[in-house]
Protein backbone atom coordinates (compact mmCIF):
# COMPACT_ATOMS: atom_id res chain seq x y z
CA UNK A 1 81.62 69.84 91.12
CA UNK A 2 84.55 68.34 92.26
CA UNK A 3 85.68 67.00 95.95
CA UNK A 4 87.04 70.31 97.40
CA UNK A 5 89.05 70.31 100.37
CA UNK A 6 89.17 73.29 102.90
CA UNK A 7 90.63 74.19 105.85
CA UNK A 8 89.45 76.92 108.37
CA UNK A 9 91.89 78.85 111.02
CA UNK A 10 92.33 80.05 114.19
CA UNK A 11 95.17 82.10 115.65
CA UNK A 12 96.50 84.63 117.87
CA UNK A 13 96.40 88.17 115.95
CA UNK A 14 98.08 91.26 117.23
CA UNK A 15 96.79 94.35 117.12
CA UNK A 16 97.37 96.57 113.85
CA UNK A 17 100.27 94.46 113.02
CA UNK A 18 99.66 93.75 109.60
CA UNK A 19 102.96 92.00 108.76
CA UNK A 20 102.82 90.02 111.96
CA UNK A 21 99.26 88.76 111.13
CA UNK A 22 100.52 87.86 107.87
CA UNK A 23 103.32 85.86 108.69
CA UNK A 24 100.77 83.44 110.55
CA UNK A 25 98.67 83.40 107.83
CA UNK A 26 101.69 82.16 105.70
CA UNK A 27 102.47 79.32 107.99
CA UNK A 28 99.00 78.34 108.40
CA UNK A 29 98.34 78.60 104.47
CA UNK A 30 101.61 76.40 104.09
CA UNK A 31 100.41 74.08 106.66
CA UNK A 32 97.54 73.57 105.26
CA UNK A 33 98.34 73.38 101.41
CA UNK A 34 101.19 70.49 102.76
CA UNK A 35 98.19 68.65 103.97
CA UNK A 36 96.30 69.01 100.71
CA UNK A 37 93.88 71.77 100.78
CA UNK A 38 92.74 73.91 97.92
CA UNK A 39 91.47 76.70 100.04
CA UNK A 40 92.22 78.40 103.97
CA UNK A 41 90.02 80.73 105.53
CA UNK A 42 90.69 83.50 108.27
CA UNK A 43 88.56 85.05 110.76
CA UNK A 44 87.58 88.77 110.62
CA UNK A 45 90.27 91.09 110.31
CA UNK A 46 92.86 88.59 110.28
CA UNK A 47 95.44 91.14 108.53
CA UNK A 48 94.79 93.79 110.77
CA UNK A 49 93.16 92.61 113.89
CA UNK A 50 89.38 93.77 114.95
CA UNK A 51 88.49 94.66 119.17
CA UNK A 52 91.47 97.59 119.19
CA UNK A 53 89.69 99.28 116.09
CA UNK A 54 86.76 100.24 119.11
CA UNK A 55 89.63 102.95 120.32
CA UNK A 56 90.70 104.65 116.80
CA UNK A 57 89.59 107.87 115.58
CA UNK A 58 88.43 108.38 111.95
CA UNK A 59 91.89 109.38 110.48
CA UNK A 60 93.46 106.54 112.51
CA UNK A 61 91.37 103.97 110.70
CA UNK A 62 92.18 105.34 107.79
CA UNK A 63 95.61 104.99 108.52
CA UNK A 64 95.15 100.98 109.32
CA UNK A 65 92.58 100.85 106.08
CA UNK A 66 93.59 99.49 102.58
CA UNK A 67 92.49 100.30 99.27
CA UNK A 68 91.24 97.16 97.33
CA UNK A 69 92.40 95.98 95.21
CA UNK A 70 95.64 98.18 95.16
CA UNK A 71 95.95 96.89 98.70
CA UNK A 72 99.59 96.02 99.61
CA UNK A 73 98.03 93.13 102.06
CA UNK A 74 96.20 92.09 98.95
CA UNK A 75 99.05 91.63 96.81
CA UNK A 76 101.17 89.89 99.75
CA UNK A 77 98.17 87.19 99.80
CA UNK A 78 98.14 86.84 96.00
CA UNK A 79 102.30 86.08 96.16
CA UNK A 80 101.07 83.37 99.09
CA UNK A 81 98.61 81.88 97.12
CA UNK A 82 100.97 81.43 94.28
CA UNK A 83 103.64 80.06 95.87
CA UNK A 84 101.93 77.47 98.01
CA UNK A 85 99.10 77.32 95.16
CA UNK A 86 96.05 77.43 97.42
CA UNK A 87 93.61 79.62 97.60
CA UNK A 88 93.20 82.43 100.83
CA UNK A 89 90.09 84.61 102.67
CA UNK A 90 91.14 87.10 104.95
CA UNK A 91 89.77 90.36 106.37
CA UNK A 92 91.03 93.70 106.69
CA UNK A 93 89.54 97.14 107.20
CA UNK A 94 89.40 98.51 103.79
CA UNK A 95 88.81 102.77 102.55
CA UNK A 96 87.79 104.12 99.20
CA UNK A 97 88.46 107.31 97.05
CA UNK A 98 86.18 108.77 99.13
CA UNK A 99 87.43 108.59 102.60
CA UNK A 100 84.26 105.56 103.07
CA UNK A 101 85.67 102.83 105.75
CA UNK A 102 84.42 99.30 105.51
CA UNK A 103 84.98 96.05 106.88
CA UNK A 104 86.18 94.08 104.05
CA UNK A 105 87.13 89.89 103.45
CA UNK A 106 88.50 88.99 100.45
CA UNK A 107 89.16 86.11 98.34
CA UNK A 108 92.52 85.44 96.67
CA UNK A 109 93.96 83.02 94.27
CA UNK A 110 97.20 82.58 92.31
CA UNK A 111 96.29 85.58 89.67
CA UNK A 112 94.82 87.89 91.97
CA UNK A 113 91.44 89.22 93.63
CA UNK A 114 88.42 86.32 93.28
CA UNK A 115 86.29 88.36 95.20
CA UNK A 116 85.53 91.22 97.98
CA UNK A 117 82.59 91.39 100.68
CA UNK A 118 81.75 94.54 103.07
CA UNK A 119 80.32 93.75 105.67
CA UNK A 120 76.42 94.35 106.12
CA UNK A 121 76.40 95.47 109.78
CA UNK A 122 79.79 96.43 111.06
CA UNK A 123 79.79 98.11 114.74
CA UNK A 124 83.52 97.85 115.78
CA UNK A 125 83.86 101.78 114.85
CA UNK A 126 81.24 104.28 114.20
CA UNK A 127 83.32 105.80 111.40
CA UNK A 128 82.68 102.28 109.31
CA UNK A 129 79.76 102.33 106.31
CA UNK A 130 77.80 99.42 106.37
CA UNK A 131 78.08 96.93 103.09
CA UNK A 132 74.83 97.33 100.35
CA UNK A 133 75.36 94.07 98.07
CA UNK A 134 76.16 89.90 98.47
CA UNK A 135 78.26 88.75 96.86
CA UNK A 136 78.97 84.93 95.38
CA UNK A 137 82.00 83.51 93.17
CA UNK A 138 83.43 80.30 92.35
CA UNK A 139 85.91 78.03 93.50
CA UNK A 140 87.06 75.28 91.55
CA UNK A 141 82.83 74.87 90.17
CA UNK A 142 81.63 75.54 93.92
CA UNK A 143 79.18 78.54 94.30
CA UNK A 144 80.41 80.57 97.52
CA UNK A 145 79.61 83.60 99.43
CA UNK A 146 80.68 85.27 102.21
CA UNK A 147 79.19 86.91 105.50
CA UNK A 148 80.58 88.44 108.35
CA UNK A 149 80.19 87.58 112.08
CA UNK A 150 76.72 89.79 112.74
CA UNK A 151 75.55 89.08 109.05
CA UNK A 152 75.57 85.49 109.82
CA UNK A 153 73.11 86.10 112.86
CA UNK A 154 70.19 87.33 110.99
CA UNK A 155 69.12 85.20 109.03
CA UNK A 156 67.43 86.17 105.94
CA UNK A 157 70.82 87.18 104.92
CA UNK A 158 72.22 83.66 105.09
CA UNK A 159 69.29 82.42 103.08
CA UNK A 160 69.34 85.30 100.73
CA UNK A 161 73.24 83.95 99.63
CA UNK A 162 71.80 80.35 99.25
CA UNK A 163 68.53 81.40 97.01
CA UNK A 164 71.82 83.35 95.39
CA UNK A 165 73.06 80.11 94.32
CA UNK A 166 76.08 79.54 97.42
CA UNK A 167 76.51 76.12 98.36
CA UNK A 168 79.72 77.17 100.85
CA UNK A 169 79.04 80.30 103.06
CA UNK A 170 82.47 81.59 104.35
CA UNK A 171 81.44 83.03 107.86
CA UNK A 172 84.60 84.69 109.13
CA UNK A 173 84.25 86.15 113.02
CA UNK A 174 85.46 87.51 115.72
CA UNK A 175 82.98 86.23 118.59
CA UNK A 176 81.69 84.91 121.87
CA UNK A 177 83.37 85.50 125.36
CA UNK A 178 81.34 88.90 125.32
CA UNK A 179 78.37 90.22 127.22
CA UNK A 180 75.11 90.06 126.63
CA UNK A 181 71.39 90.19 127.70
CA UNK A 182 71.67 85.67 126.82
CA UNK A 183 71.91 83.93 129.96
CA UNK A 184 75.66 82.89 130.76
CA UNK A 185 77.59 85.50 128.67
CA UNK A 186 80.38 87.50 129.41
CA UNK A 187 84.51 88.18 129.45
CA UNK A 188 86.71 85.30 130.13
CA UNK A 189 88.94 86.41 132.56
CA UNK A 190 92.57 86.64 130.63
CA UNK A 191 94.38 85.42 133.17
CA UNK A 192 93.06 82.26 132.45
CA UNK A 193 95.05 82.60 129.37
CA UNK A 194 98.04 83.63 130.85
CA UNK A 195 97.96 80.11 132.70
CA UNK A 196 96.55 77.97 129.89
CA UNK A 197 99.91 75.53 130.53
CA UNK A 198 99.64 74.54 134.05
CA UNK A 199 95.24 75.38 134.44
CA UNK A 200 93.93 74.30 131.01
CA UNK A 201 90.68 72.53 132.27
CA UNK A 202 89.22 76.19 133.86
CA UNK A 203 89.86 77.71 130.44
CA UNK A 204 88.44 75.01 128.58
CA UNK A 205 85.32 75.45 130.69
CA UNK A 206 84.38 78.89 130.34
CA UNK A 207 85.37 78.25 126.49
CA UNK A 208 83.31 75.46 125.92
CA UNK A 209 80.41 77.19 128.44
CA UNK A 210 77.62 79.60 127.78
CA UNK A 211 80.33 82.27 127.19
CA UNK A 212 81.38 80.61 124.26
CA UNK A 213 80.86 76.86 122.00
CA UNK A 214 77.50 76.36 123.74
CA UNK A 215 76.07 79.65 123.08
CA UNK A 216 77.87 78.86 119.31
CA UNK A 217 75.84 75.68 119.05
CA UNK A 218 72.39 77.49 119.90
CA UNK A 219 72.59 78.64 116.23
CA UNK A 220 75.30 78.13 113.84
CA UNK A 221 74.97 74.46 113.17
CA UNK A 222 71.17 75.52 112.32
CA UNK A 223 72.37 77.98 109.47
CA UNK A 224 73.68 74.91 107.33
CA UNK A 225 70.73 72.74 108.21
CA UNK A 226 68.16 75.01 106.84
CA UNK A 227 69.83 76.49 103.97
CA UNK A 228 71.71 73.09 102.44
CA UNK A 229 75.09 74.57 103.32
CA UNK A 230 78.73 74.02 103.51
CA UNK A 231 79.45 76.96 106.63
CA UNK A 232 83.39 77.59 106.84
CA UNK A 233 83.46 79.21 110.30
CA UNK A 234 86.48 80.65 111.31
CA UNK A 235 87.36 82.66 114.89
CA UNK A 236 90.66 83.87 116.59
CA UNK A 237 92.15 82.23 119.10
CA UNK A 238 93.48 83.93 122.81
CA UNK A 239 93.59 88.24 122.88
CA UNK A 240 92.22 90.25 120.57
CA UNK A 241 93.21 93.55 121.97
CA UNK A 242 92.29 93.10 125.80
CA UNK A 243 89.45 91.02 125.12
CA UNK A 244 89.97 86.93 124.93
CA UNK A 245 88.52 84.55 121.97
CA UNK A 246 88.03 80.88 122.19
CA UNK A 247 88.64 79.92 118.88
CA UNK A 248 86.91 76.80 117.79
CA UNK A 249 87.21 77.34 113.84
CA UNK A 250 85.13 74.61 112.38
CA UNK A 251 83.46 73.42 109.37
CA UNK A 252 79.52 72.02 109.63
CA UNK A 253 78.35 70.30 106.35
CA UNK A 254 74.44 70.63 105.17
CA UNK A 255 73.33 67.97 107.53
CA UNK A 256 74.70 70.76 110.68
CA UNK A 257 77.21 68.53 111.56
CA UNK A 258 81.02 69.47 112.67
CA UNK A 259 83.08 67.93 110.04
CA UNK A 260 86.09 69.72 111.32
CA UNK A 261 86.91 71.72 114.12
CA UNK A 262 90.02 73.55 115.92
CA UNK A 263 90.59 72.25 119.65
CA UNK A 264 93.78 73.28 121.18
CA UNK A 265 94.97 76.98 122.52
CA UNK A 266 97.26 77.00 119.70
CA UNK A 267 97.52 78.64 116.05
CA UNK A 268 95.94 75.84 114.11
CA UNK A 269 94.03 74.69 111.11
CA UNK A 270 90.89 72.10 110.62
CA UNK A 271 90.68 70.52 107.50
CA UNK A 272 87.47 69.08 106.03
CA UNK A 273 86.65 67.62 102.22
CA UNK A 274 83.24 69.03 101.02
CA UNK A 275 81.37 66.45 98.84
CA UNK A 276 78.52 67.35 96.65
CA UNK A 277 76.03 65.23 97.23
CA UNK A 278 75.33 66.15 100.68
CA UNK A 279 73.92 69.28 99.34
CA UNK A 280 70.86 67.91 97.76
CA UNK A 281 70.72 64.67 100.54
CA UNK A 282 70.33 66.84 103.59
CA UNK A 283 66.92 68.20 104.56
CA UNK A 284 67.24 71.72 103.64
CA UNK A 285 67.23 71.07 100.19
CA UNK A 286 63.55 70.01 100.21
CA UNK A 287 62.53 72.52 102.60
CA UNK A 288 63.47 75.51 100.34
CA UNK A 289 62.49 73.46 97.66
CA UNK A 290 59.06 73.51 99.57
CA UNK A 291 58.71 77.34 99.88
CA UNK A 292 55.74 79.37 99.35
CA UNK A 293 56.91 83.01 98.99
CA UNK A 294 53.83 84.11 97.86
CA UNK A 295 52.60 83.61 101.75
CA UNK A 296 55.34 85.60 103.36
CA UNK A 297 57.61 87.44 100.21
CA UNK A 298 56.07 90.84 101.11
CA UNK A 299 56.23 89.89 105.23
CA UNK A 300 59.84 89.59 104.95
CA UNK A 301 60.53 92.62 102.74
CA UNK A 302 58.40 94.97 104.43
CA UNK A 303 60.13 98.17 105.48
CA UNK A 304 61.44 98.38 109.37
CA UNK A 305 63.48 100.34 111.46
CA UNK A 306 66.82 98.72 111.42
CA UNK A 307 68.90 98.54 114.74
CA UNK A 308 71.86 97.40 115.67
CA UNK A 309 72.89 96.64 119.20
CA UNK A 310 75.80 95.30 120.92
CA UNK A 311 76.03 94.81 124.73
CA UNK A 312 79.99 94.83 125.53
CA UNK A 313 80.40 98.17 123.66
CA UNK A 314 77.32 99.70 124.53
CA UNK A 315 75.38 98.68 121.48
CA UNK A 316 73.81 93.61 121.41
CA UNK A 317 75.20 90.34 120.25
């Protein structure tokens, strides 16, 4: 495998303004090939935008949705990805011949569709179907996969994509700065956004606070300790329908270190090169090199009843 080089995004979406979201995601991509990179990630719903989704009927989804591959968003990432020659992720919602909604990210390079992911436990809409299958591809000799904000928090899922073969997990979100039963959570007040120029310290606070990078911190750096991973997050930046994100893209190598990370209240990129070696130096390599499945195999697949809560929309984080 070859030195890759990645960047990771954050920006401002608008609301069910596809070409809007795109033309961000064309500067951003073209920043970010002019500084070298072979591949730029989005957050969740980058084409389309996520939190307003909450308010749409079935029929109006399906009016925002996408068929994929014969997705007209699709093909206007492939012509990006030509043209700048680097490879894009992005998410959209996506619908099939059969009126099925999903929340899709996909994978494009110069020739087309690399790859598509559903997510596993969507909750934005009740109208969405949840995702059955991982998925993994390659990038330039890299074994990838992608999961979705919720996906990423439990965590046999994360491990089930690295005993898949993925050495870079793609973990597109939209997230923090929401309630929940955690200590510390909750809204950041948007004004504070609205007055980002002349108070930027109080808005740094509550984004750097138990609303959102500390609560961040509690986990994610953990998910590419103990699996050996390269995790590409990526997270909007400032409204997301009337809610407010904090951004903080960033890319942790296998050792759960921050290689990278977005830190202004601006559309913006992070830019990391991802090295093999560190994949079979850091500690998770031996510890799932350790396992004993025989102990806990039938444990961990032993039937449940599956829930899914979230707090802000009546459902938890």
């Amino acid at each position: 495998m070859q030195t890759l080089k990645i960047a990771t995004a954050q920006f401002e979406n608008s609301s069910g303004d596809k070409a809007y979201n795109l033309s961000v995601i064309k500067n951003l991509s073209t920043k970010a090939s002019a500084q070298g990179a072979d591949v730029i990630a989005f957050h969740e719903c980058s084409i389309t935008g996520y939190s307003f989704a909450r308010h749409l009927s079935k029929q109006q989804l399906l009016d925002v949705a996408e068929f994929i591959p014969d997705s007209p968003s699709v093909k206007e990432l492939t012509a990006f990805a030509r043209e700048l020659d680097i490879i894009i992720l992005a998410g959209l919602f996506e619908k099939d011949a059969e009126g099925k909604l999903y929340k899709a990210y996909v994978c494009v390079d110069k020739n087309g569709l690399l790859a598509k992911y559903r997510k596993l436990h969507p909750f934005i809409n009740p109208h969405l179907t949840p995702g059955n299958q991982y998925v993994t591809f390659d990038i330039y000799g890299w074994k990838c996969s992608i999961l979705i904000c919720y996906d990423n928090n439990v965590i046999e899922n994360v491990r089930a994509v690295k005993l898949l073969g993925a050495d870079i997990i793609f973990m597109p979100h939209v997230t923090m700065c929401t309630p929940s039963t955690r200590p510390g959570a909750g809204f950041v007040d948007p004004e504070l956004w609205k007055n980002r120029e002349t108070d930027p310290t109080t808005l740094r606070q509550e984004f750097d606070g138990l609303k959102g990078r500390a609560w961040l911190m509690k986990w994610l750096p953990a998910r590419a300790y103990d699996n050996a991973v390269y995790a590409i997050f990526s997270n909007p930046i400032g409204m997301d329908d009337d809610q407010l994100k904090n951004g903080c893209a960033m890319i942790i190598d296998p050792f759960g270190d921050i290689i990278a990370e977005c830190r202004s209240f601006d559309n913006e990129i992070a830019i990391a090169s991802i090295t093999p070696q560190k994949l079979t130096d850091a500690g998770g390599y031996r510890y799932i090199s350790a396992r004993r499945p025989e102990l806990y195999g039938n444990i961990i697949a032993a039937p449940h009843q599956s829930e899914q809560k979230v707090v802000w929309m009546n459902t938890e984080e």
